[in-house]
C-alpha atoms as a PDB file:
ATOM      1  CA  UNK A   1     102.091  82.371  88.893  1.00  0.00           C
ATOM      2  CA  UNK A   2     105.362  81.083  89.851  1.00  0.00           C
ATOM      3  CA  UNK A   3     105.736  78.733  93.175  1.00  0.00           C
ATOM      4  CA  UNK A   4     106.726  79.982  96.667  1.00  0.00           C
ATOM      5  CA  UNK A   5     109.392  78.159  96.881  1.00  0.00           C
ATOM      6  CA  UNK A   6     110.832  79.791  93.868  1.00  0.00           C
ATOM      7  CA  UNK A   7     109.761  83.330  95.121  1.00  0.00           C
ATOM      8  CA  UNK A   8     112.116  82.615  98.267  1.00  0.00           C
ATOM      9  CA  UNK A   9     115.247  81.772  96.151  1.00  0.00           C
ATOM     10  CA  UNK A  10     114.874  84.869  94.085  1.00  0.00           C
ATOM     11  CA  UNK A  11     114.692  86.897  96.824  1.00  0.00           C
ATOM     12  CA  UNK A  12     117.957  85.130  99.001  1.00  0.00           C
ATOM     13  CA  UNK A  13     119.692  85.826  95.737  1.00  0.00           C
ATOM     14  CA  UNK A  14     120.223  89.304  96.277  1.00  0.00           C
ATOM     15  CA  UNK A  15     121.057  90.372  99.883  1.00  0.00           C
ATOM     16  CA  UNK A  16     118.454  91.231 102.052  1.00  0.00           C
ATOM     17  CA  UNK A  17     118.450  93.806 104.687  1.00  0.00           C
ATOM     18  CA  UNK A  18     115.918  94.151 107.503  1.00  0.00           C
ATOM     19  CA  UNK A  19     115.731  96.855 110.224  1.00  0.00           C
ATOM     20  CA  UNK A  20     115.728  96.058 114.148  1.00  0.00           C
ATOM     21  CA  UNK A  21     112.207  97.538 115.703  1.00  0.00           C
ATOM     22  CA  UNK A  22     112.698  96.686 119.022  1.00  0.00           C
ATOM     23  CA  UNK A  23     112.990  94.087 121.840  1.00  0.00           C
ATOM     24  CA  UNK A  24     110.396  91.352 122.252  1.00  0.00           C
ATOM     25  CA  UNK A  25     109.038  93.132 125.444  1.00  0.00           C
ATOM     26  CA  UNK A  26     106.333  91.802 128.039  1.00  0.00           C
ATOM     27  CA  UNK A  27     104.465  93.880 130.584  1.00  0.00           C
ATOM     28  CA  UNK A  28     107.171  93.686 133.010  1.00  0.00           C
ATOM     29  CA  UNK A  29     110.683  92.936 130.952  1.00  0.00           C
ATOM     30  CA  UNK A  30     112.518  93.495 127.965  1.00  0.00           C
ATOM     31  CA  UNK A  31     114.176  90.053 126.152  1.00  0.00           C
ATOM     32  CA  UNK A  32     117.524  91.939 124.804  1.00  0.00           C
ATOM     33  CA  UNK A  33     117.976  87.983 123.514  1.00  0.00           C
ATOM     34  CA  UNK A  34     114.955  88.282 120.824  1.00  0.00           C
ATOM     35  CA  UNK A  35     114.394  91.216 118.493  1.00  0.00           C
ATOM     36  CA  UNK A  36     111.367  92.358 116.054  1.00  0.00           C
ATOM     37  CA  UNK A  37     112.874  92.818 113.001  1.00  0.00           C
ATOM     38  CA  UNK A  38     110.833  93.892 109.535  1.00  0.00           C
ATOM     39  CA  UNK A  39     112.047  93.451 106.294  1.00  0.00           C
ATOM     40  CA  UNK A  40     113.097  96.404 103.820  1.00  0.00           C
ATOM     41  CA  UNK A  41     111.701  96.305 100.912  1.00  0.00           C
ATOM     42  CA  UNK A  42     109.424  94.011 100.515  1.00  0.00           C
ATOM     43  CA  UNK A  43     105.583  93.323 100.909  1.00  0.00           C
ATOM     44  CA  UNK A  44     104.860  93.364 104.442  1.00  0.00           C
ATOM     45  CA  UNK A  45     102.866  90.242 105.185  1.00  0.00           C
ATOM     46  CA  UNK A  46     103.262  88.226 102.098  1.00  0.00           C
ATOM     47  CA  UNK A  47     106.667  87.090 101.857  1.00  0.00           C
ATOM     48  CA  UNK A  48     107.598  87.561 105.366  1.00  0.00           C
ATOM     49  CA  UNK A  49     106.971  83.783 106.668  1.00  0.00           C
ATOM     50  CA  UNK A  50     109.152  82.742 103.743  1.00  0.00           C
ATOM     51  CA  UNK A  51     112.233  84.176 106.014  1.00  0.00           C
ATOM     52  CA  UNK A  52     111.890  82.129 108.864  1.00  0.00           C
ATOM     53  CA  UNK A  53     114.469  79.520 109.718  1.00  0.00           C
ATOM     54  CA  UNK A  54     117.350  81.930 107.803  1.00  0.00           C
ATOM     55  CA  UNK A  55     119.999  83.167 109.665  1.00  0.00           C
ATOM     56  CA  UNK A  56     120.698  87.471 111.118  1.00  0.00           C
ATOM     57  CA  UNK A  57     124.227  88.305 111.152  1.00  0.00           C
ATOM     58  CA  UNK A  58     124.032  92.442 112.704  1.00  0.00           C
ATOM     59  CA  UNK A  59     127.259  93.679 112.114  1.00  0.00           C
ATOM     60  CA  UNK A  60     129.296  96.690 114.181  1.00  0.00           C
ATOM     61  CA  UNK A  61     132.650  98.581 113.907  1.00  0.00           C
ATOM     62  CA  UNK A  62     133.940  95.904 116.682  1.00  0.00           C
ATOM     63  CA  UNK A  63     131.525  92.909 116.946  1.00  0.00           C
ATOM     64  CA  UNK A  64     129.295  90.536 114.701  1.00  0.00           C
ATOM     65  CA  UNK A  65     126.467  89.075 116.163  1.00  0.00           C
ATOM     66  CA  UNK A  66     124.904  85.702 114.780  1.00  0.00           C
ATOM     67  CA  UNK A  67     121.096  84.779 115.041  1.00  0.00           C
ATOM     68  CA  UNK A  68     118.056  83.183 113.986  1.00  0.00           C
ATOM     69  CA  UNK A  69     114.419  84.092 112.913  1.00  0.00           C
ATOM     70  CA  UNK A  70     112.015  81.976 114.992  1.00  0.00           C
ATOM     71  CA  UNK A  71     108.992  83.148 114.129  1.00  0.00           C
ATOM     72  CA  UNK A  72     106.480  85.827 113.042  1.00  0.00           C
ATOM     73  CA  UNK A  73     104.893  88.768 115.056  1.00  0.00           C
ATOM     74  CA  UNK A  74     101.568  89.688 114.924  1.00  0.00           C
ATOM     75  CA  UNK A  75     100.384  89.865 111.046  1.00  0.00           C
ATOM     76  CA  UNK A  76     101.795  92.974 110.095  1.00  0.00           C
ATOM     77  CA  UNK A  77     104.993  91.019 108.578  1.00  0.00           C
ATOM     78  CA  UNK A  78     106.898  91.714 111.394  1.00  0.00           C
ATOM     79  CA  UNK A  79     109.717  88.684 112.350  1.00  0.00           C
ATOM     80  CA  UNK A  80     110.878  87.838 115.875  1.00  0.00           C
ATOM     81  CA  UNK A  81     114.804  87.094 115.748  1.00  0.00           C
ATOM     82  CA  UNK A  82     116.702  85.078 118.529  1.00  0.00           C
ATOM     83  CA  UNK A  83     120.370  85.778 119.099  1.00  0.00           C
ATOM     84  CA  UNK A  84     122.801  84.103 121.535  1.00  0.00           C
ATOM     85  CA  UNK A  85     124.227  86.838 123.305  1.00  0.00           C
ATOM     86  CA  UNK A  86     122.181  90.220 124.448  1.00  0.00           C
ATOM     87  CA  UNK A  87     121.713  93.104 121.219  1.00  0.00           C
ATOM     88  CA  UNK A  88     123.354  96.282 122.464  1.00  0.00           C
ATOM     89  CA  UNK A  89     120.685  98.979 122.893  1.00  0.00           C
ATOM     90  CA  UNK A  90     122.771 100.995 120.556  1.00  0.00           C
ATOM     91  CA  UNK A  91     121.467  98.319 117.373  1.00  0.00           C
ATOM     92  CA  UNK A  92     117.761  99.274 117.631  1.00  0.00           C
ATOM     93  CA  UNK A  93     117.022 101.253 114.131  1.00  0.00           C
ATOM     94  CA  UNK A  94     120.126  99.578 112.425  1.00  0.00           C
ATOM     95  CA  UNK A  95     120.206  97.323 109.913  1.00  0.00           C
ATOM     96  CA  UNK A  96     120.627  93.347 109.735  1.00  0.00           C
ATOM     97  CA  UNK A  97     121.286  90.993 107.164  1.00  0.00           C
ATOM     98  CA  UNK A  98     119.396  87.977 106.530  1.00  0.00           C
ATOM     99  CA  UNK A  99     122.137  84.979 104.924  1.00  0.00           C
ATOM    100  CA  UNK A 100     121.058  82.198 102.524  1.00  0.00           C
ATOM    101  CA  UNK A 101     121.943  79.573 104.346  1.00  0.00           C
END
């Protein structure tokens, strides 16, 4: 059985892509600021608290949008991202990438 930490820098090897769910939404508001992203391709809860801390770059035609992963979401492996500027609705179902550093 090999070590987490080990499992994380196989997987940052190889780029990893992760799909925007949604805003982090309230009862009354929407936070365009903070997504729920989840993770293609691997196990669902598992490996996804490995991911926090990295870095989000989602990437358009015209613009390229840097963020964070703060945190988890419920236990369904489901990450909350924070960005500095507002996500365009039109990047919910798109894809992000997730840098090494």
């Amino acid at each position: 059985m090999r070590a987490p930490f080990k499992q994380s820098v196989e997987l940052m090897a190889q780029p990893v892509y992760a799909r925007i769910v949604n805003y982090r939404i309230g009862p009354r508001e929407q936070s365009p600021k903070e997504i729920l992203i989840q993770i293609i391709g691997t196990e669902p809860a598992a490996q996804a608290g490995q991911f926090v801390g990295k870095k989000v770059v989602w990437k358009n035609k015209t613009a390229k949008l840097l963020g964070q992963i703060v945190g988890l979401h419920g236990k369904n492996g489901i990450l909350k991202a924070k960005f500095k500027r507002g996500v365009p609705g039109q990047a919910l179902g798109t894809t992000v990438e997730l840098l090494s550093s």
